[in-house]
Protein backbone atom coordinates (compact mmCIF):
# COMPACT_ATOMS: atom_id res chain seq x y z
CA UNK A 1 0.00 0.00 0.00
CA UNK A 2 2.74 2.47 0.63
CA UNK A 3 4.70 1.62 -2.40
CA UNK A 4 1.50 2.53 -4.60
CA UNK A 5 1.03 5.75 -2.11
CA UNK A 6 4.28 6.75 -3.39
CA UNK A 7 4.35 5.81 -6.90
CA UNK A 8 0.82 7.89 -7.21
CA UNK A 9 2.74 11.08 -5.46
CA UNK A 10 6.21 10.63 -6.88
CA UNK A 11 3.69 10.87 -10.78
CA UNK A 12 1.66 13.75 -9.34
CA UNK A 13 4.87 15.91 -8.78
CA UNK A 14 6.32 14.98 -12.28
CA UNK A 15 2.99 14.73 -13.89
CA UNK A 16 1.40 18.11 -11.93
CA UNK A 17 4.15 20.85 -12.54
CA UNK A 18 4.89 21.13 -16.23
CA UNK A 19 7.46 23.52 -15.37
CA UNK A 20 9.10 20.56 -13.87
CA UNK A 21 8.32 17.48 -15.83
CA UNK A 22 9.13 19.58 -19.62
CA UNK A 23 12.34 21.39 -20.74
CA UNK A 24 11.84 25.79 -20.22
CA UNK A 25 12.55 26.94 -23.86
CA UNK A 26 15.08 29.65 -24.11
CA UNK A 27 14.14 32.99 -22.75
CA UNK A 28 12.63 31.49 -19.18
CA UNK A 29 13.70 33.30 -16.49
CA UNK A 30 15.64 31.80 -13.98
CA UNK A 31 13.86 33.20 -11.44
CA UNK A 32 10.45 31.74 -13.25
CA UNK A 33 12.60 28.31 -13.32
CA UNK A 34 13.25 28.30 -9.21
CA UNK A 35 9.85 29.82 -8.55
CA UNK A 36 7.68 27.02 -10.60
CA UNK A 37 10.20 24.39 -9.07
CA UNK A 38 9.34 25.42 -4.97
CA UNK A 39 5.77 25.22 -6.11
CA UNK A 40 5.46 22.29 -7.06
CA UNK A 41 1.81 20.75 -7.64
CA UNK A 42 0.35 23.84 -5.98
CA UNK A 43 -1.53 25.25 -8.93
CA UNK A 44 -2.02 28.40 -6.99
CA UNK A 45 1.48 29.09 -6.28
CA UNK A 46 2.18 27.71 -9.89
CA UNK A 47 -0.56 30.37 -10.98
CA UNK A 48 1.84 32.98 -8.69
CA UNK A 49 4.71 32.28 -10.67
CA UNK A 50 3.49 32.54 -13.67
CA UNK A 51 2.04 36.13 -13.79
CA UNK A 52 5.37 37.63 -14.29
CA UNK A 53 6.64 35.61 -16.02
CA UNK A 54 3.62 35.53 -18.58
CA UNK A 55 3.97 39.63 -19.27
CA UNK A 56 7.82 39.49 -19.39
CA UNK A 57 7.27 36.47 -22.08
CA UNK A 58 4.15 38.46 -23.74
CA UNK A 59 6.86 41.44 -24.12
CA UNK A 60 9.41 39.52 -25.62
CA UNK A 61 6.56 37.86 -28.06
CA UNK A 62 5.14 41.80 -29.21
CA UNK A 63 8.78 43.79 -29.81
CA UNK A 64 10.07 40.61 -31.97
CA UNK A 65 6.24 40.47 -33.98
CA UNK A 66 6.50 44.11 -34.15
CA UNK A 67 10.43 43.81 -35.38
CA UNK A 68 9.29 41.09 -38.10
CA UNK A 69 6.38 43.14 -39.19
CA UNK A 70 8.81 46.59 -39.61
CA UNK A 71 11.06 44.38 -41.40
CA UNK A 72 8.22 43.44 -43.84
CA UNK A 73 6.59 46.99 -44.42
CA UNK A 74 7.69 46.59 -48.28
CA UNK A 75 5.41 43.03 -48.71
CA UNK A 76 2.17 43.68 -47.79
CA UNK A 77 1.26 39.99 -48.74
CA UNK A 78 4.40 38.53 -46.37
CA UNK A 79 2.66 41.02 -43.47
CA UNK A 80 -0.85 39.78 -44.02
CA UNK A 81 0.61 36.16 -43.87
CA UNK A 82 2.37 36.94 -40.34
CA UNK A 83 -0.61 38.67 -38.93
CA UNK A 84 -2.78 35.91 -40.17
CA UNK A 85 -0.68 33.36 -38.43
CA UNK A 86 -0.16 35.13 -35.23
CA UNK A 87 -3.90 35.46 -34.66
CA UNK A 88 -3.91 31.65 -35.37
CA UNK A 89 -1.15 31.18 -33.45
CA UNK A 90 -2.63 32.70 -30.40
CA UNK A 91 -6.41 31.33 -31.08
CA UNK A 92 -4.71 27.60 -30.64
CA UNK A 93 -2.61 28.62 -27.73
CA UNK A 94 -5.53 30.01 -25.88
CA UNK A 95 -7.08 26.79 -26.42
CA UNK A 96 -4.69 24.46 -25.87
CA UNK A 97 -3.95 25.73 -22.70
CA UNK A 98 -7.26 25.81 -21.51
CA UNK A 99 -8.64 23.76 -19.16
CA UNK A 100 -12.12 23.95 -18.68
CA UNK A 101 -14.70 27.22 -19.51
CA UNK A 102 -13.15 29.03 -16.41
CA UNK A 103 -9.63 27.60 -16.14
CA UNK A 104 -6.31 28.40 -17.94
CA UNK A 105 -3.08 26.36 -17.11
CA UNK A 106 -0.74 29.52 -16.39
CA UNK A 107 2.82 27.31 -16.83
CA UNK A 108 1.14 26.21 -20.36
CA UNK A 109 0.63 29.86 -21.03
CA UNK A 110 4.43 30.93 -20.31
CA UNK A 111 5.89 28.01 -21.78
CA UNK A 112 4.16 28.27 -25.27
CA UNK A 113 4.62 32.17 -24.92
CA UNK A 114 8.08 31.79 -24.63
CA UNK A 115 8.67 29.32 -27.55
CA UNK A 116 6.58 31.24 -29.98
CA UNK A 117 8.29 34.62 -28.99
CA UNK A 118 11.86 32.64 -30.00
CA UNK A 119 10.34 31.66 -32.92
CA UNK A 120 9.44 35.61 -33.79
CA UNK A 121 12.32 36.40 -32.58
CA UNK A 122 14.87 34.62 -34.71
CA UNK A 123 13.24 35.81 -37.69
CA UNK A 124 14.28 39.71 -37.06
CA UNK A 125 16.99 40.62 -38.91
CA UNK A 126 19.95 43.05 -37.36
């Protein structure tokens, strides 16, 4: 009985903090990473962690979209394709991270933030 008591809560801390049981993408702050780790399974402390971390990744996503998009002010067609894809982009994020009608996983939020803003990102040109 206590081995199974243990196998169920060694899978709920793996399986109940995404932060912990997924590899950050690049741009996670490390103080996101240490947060998200001390919380745990608590999905209100996870919730905690996340608000920062979700406008610092939402800041990173709108000054690289805003980069590409200067960048493609001589193709209007190449501008309509990004802003067609970010709306897309952010229609399936919203939904993939949501849980039920009133819920939205907050680590889901950040982590998909953060990959999409690299993804922006490395399409700037300096």
């Amino acid at each position: 009985m206590k081995l199974k008591f243990l196998a169920a809560a060694a899978f709920l801390v793996s399986a109940g903090s995404p932060a912990l049981a997924q590899v950050a993408p690049a741009g996670i702050s490390d103080r996101y990473t240490a947060c998200a780790s001390r919380a745990g399974t608590n999905t209100v402390q996870q919730g905690i962690c996340a608000q920062s971390e979700i406008a610092a990744q939402d800041a990173r996503l709108n000054k690289a979209y805003q980069q590409v998009m200067r960048q493609l002010a001589k193709t209007p067609d190449k501008r309509l394709a990004l802003r067609t894809a970010q709306r897309s982009w952010l229609k399936a994020r919203d939904y993939e991270c949501k849980i039920d009608q009133e819920t939205i996983n907050s680590t889901c939020l950040v982590m998909k933030t953060a990959t999409r803003a690299n993804e922006l990102e490395s399409m700037v040109r300096f």
